[in-house]
Structure formats: C-alpha cells, structure tokens
Protein backbone atom coordinates (compact mmCIF):
# COMPACT_ATOMS: atom_id res chain seq x y z
CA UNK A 1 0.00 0.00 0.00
CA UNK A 2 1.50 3.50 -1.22
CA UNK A 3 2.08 5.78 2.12
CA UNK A 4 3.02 9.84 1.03
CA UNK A 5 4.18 9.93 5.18
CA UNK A 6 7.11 7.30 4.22
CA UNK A 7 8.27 8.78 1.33
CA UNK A 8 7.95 12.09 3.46
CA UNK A 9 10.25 11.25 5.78
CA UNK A 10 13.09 9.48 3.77
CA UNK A 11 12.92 12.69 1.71
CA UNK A 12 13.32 15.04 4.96
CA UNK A 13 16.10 12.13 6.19
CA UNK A 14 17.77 12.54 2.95
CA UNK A 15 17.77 16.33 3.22
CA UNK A 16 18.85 16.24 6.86
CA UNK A 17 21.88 13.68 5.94
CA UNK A 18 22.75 16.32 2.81
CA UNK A 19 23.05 19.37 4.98
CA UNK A 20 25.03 17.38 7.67
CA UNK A 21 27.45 16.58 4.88
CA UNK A 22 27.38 20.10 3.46
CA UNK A 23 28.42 20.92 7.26
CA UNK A 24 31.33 18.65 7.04
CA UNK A 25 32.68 19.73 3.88
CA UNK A 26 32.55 24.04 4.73
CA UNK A 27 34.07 22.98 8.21
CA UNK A 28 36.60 21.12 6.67
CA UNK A 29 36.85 23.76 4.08
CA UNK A 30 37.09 26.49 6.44
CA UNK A 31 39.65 25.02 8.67
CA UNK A 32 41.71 24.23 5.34
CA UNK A 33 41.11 28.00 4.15
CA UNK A 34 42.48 29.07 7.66
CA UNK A 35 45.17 26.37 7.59
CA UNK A 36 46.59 28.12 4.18
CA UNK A 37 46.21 31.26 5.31
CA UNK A 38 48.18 30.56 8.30
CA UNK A 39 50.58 28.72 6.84
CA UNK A 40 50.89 31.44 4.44
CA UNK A 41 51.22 33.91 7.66
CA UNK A 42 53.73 32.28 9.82
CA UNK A 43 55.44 29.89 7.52
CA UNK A 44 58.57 31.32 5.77
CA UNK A 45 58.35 30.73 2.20
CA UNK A 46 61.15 28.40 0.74
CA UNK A 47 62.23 30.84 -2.05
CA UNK A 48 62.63 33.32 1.29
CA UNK A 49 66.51 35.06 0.93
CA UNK A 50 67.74 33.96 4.24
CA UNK A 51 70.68 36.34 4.64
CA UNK A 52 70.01 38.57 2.34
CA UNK A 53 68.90 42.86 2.39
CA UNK A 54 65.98 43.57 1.20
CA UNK A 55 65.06 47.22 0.68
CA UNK A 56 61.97 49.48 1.61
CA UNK A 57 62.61 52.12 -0.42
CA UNK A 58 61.74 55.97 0.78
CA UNK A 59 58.15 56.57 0.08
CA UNK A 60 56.44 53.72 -1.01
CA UNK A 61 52.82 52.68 0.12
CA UNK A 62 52.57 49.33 1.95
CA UNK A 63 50.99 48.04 -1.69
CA UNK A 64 53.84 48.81 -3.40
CA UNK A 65 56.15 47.63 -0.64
CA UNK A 66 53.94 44.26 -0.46
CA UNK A 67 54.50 43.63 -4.35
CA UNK A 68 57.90 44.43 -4.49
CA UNK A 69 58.89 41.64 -1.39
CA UNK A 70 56.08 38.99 -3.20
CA UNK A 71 58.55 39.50 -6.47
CA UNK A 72 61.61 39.31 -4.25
CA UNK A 73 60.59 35.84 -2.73
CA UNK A 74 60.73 37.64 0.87
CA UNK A 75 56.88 36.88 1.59
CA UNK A 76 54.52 34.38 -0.14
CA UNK A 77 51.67 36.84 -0.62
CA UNK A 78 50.98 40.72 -1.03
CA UNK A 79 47.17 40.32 -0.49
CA UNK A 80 48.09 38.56 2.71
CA UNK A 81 50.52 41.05 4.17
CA UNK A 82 48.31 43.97 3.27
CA UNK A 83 45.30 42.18 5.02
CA UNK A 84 47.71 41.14 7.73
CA UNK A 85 48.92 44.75 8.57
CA UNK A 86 45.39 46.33 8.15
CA UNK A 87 44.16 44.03 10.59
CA UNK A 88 46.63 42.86 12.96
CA UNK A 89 48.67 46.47 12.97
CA UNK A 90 45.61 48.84 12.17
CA UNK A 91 47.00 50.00 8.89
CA UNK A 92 50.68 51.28 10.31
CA UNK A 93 52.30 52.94 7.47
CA UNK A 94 55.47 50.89 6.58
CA UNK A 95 58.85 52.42 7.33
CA UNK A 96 61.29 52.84 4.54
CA UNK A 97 65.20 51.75 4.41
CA UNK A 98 67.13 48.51 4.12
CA UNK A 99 66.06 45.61 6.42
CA UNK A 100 68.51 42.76 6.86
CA UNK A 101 66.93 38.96 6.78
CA UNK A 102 69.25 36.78 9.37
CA UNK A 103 66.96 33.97 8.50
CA UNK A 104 64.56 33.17 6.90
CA UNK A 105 61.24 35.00 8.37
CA UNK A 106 57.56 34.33 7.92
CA UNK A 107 55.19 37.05 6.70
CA UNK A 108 53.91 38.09 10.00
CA UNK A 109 57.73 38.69 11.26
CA UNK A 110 58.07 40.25 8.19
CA UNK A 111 55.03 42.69 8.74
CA UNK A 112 56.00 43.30 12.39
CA UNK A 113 59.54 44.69 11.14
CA UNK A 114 58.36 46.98 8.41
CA UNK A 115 55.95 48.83 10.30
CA UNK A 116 58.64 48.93 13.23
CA UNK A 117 61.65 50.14 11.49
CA UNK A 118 63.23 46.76 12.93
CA UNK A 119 66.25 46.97 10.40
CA UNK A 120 68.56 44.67 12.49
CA UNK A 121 71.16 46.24 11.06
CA UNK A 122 73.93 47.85 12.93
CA UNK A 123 76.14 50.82 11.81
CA UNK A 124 79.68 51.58 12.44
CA UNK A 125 81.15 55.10 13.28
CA UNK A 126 84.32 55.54 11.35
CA UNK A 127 86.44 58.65 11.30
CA UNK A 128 88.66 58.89 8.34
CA UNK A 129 90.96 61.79 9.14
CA UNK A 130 92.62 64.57 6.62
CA UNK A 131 95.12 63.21 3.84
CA UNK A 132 94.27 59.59 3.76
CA UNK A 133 94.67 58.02 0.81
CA UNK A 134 92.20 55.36 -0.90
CA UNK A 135 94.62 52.45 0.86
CA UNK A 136 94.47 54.32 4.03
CA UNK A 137 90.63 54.27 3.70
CA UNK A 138 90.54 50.59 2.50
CA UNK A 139 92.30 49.27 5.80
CA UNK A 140 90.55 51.69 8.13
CA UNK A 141 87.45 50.48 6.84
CA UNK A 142 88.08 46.92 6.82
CA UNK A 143 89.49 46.83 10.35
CA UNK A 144 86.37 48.42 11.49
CA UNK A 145 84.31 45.76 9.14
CA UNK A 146 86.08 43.06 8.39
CA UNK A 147 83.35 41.53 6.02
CA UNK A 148 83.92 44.67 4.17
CA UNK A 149 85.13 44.26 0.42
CA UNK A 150 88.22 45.90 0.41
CA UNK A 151 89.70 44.36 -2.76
CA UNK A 152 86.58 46.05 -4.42
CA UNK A 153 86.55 49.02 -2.76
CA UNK A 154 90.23 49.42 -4.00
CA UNK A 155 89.31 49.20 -7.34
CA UNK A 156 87.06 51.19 -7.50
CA UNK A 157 88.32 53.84 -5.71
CA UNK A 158 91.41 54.65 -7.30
CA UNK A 159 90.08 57.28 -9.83
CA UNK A 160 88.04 58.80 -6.86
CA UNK A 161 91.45 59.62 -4.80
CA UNK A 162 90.96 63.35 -3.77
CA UNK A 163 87.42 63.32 -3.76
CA UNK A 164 86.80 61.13 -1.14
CA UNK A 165 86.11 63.42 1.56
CA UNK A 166 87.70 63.05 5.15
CA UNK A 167 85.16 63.15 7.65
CA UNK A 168 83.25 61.02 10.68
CA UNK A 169 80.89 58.84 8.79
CA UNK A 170 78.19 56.07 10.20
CA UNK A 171 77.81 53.23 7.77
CA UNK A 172 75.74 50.10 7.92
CA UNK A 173 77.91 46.95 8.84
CA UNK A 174 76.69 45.59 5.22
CA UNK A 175 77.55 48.82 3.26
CA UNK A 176 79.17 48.29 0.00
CA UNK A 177 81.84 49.95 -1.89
CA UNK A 178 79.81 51.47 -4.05
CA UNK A 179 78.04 52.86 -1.50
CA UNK A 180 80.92 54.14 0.80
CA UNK A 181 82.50 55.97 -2.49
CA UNK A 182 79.08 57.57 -3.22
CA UNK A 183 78.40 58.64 0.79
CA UNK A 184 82.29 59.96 0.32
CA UNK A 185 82.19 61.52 -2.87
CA UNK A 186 78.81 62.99 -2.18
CA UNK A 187 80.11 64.54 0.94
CA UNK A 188 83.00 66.51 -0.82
CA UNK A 189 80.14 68.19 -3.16
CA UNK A 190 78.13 69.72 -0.04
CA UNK A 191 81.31 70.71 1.77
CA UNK A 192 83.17 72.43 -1.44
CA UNK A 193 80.11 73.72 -2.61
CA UNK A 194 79.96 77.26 -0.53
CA UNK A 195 83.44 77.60 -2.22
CA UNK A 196 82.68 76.84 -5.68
CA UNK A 197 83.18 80.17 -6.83
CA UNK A 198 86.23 80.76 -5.18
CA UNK A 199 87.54 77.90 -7.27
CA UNK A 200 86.22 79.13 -10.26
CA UNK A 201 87.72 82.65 -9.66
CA UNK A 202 91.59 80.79 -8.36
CA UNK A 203 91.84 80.46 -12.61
CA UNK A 204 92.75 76.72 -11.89
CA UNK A 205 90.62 73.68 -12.63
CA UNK A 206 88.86 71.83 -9.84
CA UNK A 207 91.34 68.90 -10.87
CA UNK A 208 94.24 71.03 -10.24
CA UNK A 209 93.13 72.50 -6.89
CA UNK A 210 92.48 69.36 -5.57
CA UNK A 211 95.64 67.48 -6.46
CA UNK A 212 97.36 70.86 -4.96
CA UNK A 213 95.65 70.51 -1.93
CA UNK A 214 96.64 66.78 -1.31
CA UNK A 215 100.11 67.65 -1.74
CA UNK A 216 99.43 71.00 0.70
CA UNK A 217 97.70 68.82 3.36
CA UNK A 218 100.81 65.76 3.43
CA UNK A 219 102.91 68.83 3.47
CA UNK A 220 102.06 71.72 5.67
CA UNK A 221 99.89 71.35 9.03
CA UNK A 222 98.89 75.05 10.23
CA UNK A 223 96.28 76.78 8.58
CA UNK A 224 98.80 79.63 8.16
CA UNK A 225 101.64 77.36 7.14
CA UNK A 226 99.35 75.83 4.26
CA UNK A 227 98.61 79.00 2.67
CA UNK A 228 102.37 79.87 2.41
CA UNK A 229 103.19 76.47 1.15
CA UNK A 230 100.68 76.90 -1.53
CA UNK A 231 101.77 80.15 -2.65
CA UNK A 232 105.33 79.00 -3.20
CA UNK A 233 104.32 76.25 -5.24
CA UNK A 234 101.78 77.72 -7.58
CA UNK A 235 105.32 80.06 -8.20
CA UNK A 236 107.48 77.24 -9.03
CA UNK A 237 104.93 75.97 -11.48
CA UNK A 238 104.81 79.33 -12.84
CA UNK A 239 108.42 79.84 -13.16
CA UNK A 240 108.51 76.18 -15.04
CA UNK A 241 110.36 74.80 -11.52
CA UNK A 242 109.60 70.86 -10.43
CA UNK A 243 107.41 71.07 -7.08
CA UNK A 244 110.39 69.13 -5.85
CA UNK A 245 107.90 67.96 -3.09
CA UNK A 246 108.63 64.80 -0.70
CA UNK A 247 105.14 63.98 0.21
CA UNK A 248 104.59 62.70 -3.22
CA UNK A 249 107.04 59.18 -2.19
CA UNK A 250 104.65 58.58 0.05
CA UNK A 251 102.25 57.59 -2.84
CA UNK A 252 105.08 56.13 -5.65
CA UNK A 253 106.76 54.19 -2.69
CA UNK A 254 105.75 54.65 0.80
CA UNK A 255 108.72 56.48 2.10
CA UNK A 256 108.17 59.61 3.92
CA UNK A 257 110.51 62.87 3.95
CA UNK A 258 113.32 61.50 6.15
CA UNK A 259 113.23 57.55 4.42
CA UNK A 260 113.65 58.86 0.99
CA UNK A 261 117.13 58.34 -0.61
CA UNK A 262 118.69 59.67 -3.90
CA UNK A 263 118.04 56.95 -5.60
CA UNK A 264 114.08 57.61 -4.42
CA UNK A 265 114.40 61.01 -5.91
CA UNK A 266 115.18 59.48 -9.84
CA UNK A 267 112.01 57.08 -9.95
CA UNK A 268 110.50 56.97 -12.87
CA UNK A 269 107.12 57.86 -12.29
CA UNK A 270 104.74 60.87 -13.41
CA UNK A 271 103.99 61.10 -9.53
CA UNK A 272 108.22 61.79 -9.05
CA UNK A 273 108.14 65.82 -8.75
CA UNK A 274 111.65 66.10 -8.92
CA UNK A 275 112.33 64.97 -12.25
CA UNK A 276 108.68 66.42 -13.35
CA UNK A 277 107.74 69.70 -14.04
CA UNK A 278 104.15 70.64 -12.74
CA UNK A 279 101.49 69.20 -10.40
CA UNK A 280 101.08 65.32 -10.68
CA UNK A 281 98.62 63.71 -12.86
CA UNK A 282 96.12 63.44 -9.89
CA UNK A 283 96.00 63.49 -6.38
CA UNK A 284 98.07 61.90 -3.55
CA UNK A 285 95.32 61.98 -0.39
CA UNK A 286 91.97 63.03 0.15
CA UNK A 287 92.58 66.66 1.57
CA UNK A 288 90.23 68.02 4.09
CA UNK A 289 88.51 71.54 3.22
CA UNK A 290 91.14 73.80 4.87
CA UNK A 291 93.80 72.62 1.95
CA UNK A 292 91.21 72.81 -0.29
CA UNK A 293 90.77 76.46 0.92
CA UNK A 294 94.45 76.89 1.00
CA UNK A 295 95.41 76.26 -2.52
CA UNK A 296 92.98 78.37 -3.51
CA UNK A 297 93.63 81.23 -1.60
CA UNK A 298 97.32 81.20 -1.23
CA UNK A 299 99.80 83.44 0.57
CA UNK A 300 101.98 85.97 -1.86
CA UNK A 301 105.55 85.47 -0.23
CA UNK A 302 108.80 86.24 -1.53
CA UNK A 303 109.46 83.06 -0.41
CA UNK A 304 110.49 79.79 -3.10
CA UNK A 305 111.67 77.01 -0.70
CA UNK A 306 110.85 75.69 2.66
CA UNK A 307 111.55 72.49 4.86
CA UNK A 308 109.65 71.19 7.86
CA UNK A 309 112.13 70.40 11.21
CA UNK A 310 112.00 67.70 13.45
CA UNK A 311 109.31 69.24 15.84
CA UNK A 312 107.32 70.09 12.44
CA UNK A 313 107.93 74.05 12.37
CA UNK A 314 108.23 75.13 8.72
CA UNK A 315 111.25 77.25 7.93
CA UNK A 316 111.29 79.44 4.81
CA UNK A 317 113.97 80.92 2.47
CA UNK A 318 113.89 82.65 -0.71
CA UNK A 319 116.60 81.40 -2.07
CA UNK A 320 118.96 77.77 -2.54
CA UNK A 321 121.63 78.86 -0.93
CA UNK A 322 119.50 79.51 2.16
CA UNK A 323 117.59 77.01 1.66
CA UNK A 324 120.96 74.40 2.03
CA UNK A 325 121.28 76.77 5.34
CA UNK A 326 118.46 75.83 6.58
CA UNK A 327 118.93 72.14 6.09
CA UNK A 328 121.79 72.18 8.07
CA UNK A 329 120.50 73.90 11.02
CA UNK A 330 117.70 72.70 11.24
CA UNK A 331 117.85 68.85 9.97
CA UNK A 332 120.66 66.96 11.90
C-alpha cells in the first residue's frame, strides 16, 4: 500500500543527511582555508633570501612595498601582508630603508619589522681623518668591518682619490663599496660647494686645486703654514720649476721625507716631482677643506723654498743657498 508519510520522511532524512554533509565539507573547508592562510602567515616561504637585504625604499605605500617583497621571494603573498597589517597592525604605514633577513622570516615577522623600522642592522662610526689616501681608507674600513670588500673598494676607488672626503661617517655593517665611495664623494660636493666660486675665480681647474691641496695637506699642518706652502708652489709651477715635493714618495713608494734616498728622488714615475715639471697627474690623499681652501687662496711670499724640522715648524727661504742653510741647522 502507497504511504506519502514514508516517502515524506526518507525525503526530509535525505535532506537532513545532505546538509550534515554540506556541514562537514565548509568545516573542513574552512579550517583548510584558515590552515593556508596561516601557513601562508607564519610559515617562511622556501624561495625566502635567508641572509640577504631587502630594501623598503623611501616613500612607497605598503601596496607597493607588499608587491615588491612577493617578487623578491621575501613573503609568499601581497594580499596577505596587506590584510595582515590592516588588521593585525591597524593599517601602520610601513617604514622605509634597508632591512637585513638573518633567516629566513615568515610574513607576519616580516610585517612586524616593516611597520617597526626593525632593520637589524647595525652601523659603524668611522672617522677617516685629513690626507688619507684610498689604501688608508681601504684598511681603516676593513678593520672596522672586516666583512667589508676591500679588494673592491680598492678598485674602484682609485680614480676617486681626492674626492673622497675626510670626515666622521656612520655606515651600515653591510655597506658596500659602491656605496661608501658615493656617501664619500657625495660629501665633498656639499662641503666644497659654498666655495665653488672661489675655485672658479683661483683660474685653476677643480682637478688642479684638488691634487694641490693633497700635496698642501701631506705637506704643511697650520692653517697659516698651508697658505704659504701653496703660494710658493703655484710660483714654481709658474716659473717652469719641479714642485720638488717629498710627500709625493709617500704615494710612488711609501717612504716619507726622512726615508727617501737619492736613488728615491730618480724614480721613474709621473707622480716623481723632482724629475717632473708641474702638479702630478692626480691626487696623492683626500685633503680636508682647509687645503682645499688653501690652494685656492694662497699666501703671496717672496718666499720659493721651505723644509719642515724635526718638531714640524716650517722654515722658509727665498733662495737655494739659504735654503741648504736651513737644512743644516735645522735637519741633523
């Protein structure tokens, strides 16, 4: 006999088992959805540069910051960090500059740092003094960061000598030589800048004061001393005279003033100002601004030689004869 209730309550059974199913599968679902997304939160991705810097750079939104470390392989997501931070951090504004990964770190690490400023990246003071040249710099660098690339730096750095301006710097334990040359060479700009126009005015090159001034700054020490010393030697160039300066050893050889024999003084090398007439073809040091100031506004003296004693006070003659004189009293 046919009975509607029956096939009633198989249908409402069938419905019931259906929906319990569908209950299953969204749970399951849901708890997979939030398993990915976690994963994808606080799981660092493989691809993730473990000791590597990734950079922030100065202005960008946290969009354009979240695509840029998706493409880099430092997160797994930009959707998710941008949800992450507008959620989590209330929609903190990211902080800009170079962030070093010690490890690899998950996206929510990630996201904590950014918005922080949490760099982890320590910086160095270094003071590189007046007259050091690019070796100098090399080895003062590198002893203060050994990981520093000094063979690079060297190379680099060679046709920079002179420009690289002496001066208490703070650099990131990870800088590069690139970087250091730029922070240096950028640094000379600004300072020479306010005396631009006295350059221009000296009737000299910018070359030619500079390579003056390294010689005046290995040379002379007082302020007072400097501008003599530069005033006798833009004469001796003028008069067609070799600067006949010791200071310029230092760079062909290494020997200093009291080190140097005759044999030093017949080198051949366009850096040897005793057998050349005229400033060398570059400079010797990086000279601080004071010897920059000094070559270009030199003393007027009737003076053409000079020497340095042993307690470093410069005496001056005008001519050889008292110049040998000099060397004798003064030099034993």
């Amino acid at each position: 006999m046919y009975e509607p209730e029956n096939i009633l309550d198989a249908e409402i059974k069938r419905r019931m088992i259906f929906r319990r199913h569908m209950r299953w599968f969204f749970t399951v679902l849901l708890f997979a959805v939030i398993g990915c997304i976690a994963f994808f939160i606080f799981v660092p991705p493989s691809s993730s540069p473990a000791e590597k810097i990734f950079e922030v750079p100065s202005g960008y939104t946290l969009s354009q910051t979240a695509e840029i470390l998706e493409r880099k392989g430092v997160i797994r997501s930009a959707f998710l960090l941008r949800a992450y931070i507008a959620v989590v951090k209330e929609d903190s504004p990211v902080i800009s500059g170079f962030y070093l990964l010690p490890d690899k770190e998950s996206l929510s690490m990630i996201a904590e740092r950014v918005v922080a400023g949490d760099y982890r990246i320590t910086r160095v003071k270094i003071l590189f003094p007046e007259g050091l040249d690019v070796g100098d710099i090399e080895k003062t660098f590198t002893s203060a960061i050994p990981v520093f690339d000094g063979k690079k730096f060297l190379s680099l750095a060679k046709s920079q000598e002179g420009y690289l301006f002496p001066d208490t710097y703070y650099f990131f334990t990870i800088a590069k030589p690139e970087d250091v040359i730029d922070t240096m060479r950028i640094n000379f700009n600004t300072k020479t800048a306010p005396i631009a126009g006295k350059i221009k005015d000296s009737g000299h090159s910018l070359a030619d004061i500079v390579t003056m001034a390294s010689i005046i700054e290995r040379e002379a020490v007082t302020p007072v001393d400097r501008r003599i010393v530069s005033g006798i030697l833009w004469k001796r160039i003028k008069l067609g005279m070799p600067l006949q300066v010791d200071a310029a050893f230092d760079y062909v050889n290494g020997k200093t003033t009291h080190a140097l024999t005759r044999e030093d003084l017949k080198i051949d090398s366009p850096y040897n100002t005793y057998i050349n007439k005229g400033l060398p073809p570059g400079p010797i040091c990086n000279p601080g601004l004071d010897a920059i100031l000094a070559a270009v506004e030199s003393t007027k003296t009737s003076y053409l030689y000079y020497l340095s004693d042993t307690k470093g006070k410069m005496h001056y003659s005008k001519t050889f004869e008292e110049h040998v004189r000099n060397k004798q009293k003064y030099l034993r």
